[in-house]
C-alpha atoms as a PDB file:
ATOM      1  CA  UNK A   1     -22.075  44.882  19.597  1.00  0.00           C
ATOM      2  CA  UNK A   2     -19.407  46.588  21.695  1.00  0.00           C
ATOM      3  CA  UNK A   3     -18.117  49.682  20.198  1.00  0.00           C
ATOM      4  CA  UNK A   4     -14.562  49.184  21.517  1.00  0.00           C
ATOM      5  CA  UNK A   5     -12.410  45.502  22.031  1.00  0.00           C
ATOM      6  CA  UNK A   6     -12.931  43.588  25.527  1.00  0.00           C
ATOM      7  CA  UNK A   7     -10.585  44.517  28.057  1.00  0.00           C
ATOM      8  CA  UNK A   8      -8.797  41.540  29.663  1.00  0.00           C
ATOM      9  CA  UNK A   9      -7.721  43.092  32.465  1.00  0.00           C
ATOM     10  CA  UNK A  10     -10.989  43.478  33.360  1.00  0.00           C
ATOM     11  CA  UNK A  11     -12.615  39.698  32.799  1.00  0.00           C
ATOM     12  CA  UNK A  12     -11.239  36.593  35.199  1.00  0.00           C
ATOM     13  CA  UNK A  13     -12.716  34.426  32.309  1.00  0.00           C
ATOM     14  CA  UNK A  14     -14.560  35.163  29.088  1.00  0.00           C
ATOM     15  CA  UNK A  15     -16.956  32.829  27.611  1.00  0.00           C
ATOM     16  CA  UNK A  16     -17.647  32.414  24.098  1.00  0.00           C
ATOM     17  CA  UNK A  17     -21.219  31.167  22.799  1.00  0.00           C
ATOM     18  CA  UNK A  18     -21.072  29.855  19.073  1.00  0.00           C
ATOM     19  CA  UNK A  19     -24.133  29.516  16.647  1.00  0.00           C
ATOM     20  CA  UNK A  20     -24.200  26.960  13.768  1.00  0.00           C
ATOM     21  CA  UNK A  21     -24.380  28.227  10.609  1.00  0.00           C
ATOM     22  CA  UNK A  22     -27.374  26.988   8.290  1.00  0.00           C
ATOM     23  CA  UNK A  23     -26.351  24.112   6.135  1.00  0.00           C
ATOM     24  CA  UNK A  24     -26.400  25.749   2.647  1.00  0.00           C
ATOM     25  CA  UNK A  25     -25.715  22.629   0.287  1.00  0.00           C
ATOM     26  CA  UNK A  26     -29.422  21.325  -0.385  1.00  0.00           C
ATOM     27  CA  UNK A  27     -30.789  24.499  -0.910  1.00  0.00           C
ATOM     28  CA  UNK A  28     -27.729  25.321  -3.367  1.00  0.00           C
ATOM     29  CA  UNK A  29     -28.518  22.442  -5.463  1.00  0.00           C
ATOM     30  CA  UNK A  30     -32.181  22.516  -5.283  1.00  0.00           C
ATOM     31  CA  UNK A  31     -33.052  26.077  -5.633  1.00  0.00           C
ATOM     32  CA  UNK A  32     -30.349  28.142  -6.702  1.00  0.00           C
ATOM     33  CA  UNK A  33     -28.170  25.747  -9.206  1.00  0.00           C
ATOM     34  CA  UNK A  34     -29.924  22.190  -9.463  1.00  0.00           C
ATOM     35  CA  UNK A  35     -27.959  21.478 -12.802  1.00  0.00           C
ATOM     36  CA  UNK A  36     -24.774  23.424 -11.889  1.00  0.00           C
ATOM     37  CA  UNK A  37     -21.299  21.004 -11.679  1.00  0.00           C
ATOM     38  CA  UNK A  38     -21.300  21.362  -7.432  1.00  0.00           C
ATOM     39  CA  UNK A  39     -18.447  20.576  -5.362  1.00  0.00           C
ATOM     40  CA  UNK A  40     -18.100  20.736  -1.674  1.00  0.00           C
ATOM     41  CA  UNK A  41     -14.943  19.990   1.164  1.00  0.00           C
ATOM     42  CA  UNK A  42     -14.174  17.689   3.261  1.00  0.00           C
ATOM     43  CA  UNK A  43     -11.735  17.745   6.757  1.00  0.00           C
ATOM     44  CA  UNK A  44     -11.777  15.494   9.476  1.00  0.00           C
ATOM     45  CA  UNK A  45      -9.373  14.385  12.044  1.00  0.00           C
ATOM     46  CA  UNK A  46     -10.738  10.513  11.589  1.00  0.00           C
ATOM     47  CA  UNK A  47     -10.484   8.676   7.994  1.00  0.00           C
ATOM     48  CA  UNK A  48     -13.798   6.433   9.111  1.00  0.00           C
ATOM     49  CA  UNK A  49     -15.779   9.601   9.925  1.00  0.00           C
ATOM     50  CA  UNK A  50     -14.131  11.292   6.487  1.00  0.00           C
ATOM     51  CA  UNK A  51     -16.136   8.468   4.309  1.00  0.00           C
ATOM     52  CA  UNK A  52     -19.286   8.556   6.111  1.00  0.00           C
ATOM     53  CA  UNK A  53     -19.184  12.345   5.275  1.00  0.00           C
ATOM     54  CA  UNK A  54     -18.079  11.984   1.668  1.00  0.00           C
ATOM     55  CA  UNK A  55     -21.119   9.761   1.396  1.00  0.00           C
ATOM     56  CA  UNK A  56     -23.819  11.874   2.940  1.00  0.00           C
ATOM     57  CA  UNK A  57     -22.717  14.989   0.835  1.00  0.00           C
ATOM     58  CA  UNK A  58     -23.422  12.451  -2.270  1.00  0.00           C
ATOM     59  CA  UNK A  59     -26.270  11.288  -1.154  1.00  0.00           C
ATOM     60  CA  UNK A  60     -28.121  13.998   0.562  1.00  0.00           C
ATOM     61  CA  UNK A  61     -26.765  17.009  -1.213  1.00  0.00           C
ATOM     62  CA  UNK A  62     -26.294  15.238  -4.316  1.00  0.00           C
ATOM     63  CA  UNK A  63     -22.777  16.863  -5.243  1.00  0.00           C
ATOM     64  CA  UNK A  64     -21.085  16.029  -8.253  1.00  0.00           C
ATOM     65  CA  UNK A  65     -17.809  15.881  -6.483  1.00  0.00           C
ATOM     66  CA  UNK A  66     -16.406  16.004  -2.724  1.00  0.00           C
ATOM     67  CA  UNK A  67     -12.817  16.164  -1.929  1.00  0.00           C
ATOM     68  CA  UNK A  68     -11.493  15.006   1.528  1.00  0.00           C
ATOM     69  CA  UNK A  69      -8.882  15.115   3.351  1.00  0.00           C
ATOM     70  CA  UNK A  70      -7.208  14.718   7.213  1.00  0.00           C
ATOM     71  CA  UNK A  71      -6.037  17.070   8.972  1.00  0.00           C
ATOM     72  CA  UNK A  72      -2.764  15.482   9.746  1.00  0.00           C
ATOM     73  CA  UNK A  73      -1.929  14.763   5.851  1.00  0.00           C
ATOM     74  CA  UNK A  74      -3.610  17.519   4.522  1.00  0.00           C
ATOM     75  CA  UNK A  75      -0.674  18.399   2.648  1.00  0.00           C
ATOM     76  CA  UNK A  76      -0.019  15.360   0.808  1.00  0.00           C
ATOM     77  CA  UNK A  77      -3.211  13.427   0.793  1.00  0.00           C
ATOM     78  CA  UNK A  78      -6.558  13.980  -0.582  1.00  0.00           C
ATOM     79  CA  UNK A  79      -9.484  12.140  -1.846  1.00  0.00           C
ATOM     80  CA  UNK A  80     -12.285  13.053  -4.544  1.00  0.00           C
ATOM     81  CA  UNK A  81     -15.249  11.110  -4.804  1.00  0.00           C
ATOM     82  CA  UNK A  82     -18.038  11.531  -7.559  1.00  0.00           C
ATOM     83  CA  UNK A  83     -19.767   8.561  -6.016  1.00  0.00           C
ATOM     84  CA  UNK A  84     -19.286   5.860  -8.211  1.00  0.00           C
ATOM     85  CA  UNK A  85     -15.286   5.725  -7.027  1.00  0.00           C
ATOM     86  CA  UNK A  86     -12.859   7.756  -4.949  1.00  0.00           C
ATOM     87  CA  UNK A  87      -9.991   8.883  -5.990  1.00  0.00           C
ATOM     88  CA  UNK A  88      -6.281   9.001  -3.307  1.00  0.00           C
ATOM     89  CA  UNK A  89      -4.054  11.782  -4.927  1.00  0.00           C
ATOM     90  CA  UNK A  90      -0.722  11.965  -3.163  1.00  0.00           C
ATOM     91  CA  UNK A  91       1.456  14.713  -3.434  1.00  0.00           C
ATOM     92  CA  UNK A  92       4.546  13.050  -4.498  1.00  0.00           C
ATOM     93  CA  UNK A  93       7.045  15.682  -5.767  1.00  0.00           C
ATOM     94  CA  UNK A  94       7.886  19.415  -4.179  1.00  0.00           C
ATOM     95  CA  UNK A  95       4.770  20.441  -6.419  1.00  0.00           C
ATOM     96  CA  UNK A  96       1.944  21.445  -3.906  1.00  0.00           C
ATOM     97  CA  UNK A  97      -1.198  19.336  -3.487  1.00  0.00           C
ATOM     98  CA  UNK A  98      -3.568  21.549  -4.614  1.00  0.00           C
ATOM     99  CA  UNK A  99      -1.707  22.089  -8.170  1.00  0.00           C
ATOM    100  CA  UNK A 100      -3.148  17.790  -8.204  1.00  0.00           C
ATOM    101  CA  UNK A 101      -6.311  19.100  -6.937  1.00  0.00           C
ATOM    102  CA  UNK A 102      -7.073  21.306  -9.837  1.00  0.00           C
ATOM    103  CA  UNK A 103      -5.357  19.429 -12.768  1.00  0.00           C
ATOM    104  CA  UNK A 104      -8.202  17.013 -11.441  1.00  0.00           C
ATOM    105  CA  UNK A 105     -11.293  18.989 -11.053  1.00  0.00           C
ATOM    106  CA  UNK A 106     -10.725  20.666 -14.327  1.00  0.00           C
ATOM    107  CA  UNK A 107     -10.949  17.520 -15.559  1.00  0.00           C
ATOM    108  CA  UNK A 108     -13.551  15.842 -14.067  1.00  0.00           C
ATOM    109  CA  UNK A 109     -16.031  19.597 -14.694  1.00  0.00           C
ATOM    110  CA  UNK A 110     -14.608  19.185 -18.207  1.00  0.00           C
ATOM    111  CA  UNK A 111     -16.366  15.982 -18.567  1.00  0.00           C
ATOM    112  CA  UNK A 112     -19.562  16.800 -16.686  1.00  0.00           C
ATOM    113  CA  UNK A 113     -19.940  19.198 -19.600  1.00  0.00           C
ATOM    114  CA  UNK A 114     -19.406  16.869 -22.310  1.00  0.00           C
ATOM    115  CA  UNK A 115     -22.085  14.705 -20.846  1.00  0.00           C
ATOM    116  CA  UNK A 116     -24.181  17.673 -20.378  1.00  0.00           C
ATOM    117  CA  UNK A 117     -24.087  17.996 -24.491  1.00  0.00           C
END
């Protein structure tokens, strides 16, 4: 690593290289916290691609909950999916979404629990 930032004035073009971090999910639910109450995000530019994600989170990760949203309505739309159904909350007051987001997740961890009994 360079000890000092890169110069522009001395670059016609920088190029960036990017590495993929690992996918963490499976071995989070299968190693680490297999009976833990798991959720994992969702963003995508494309509401088709958004489902097919949501899906393959439940399925492959097995996640007790995924919430999804666009990027162009991430402000006022979400989803939550456990599976079985998924949930649309829509931000309809001044309130902000996520205030909807957590009333909800409290909610649905609060009955993963009582099943858990």
């Amino acid at each position: 690593m360079d000890e000092h930032k890169i110069q522009s004035r001395d670059f016609n073009q920088l190029e960036l290289k990017l590495d993929p971090t690992p996918k963490m999910l499976k071995p989070l639910r299968d190693d680490w916290a297999p009976s833990c109450f798991l959720i994992t995000f969702k963003l995508e530019t494309d509401e088709k691609i958004l489902k097919k994600k949501i899906d393959k989170a439940i399925e492959s990760y097995k996640m007790n909950l995924v919430v999804g949203n666009i990027l162009a309505t991430r402000f006022v739309i979400l989803y939550i999916c456990d599976g079985k159904e998924m949930k649309k909350i829509e931000k309809l007051t001044n309130e902000r979404i996520e205030n909807f987001l957590i009333k909800e997740l409290v909610m649905e961890h609060e009955l993963f629990l009582k099943e858990k009994k």
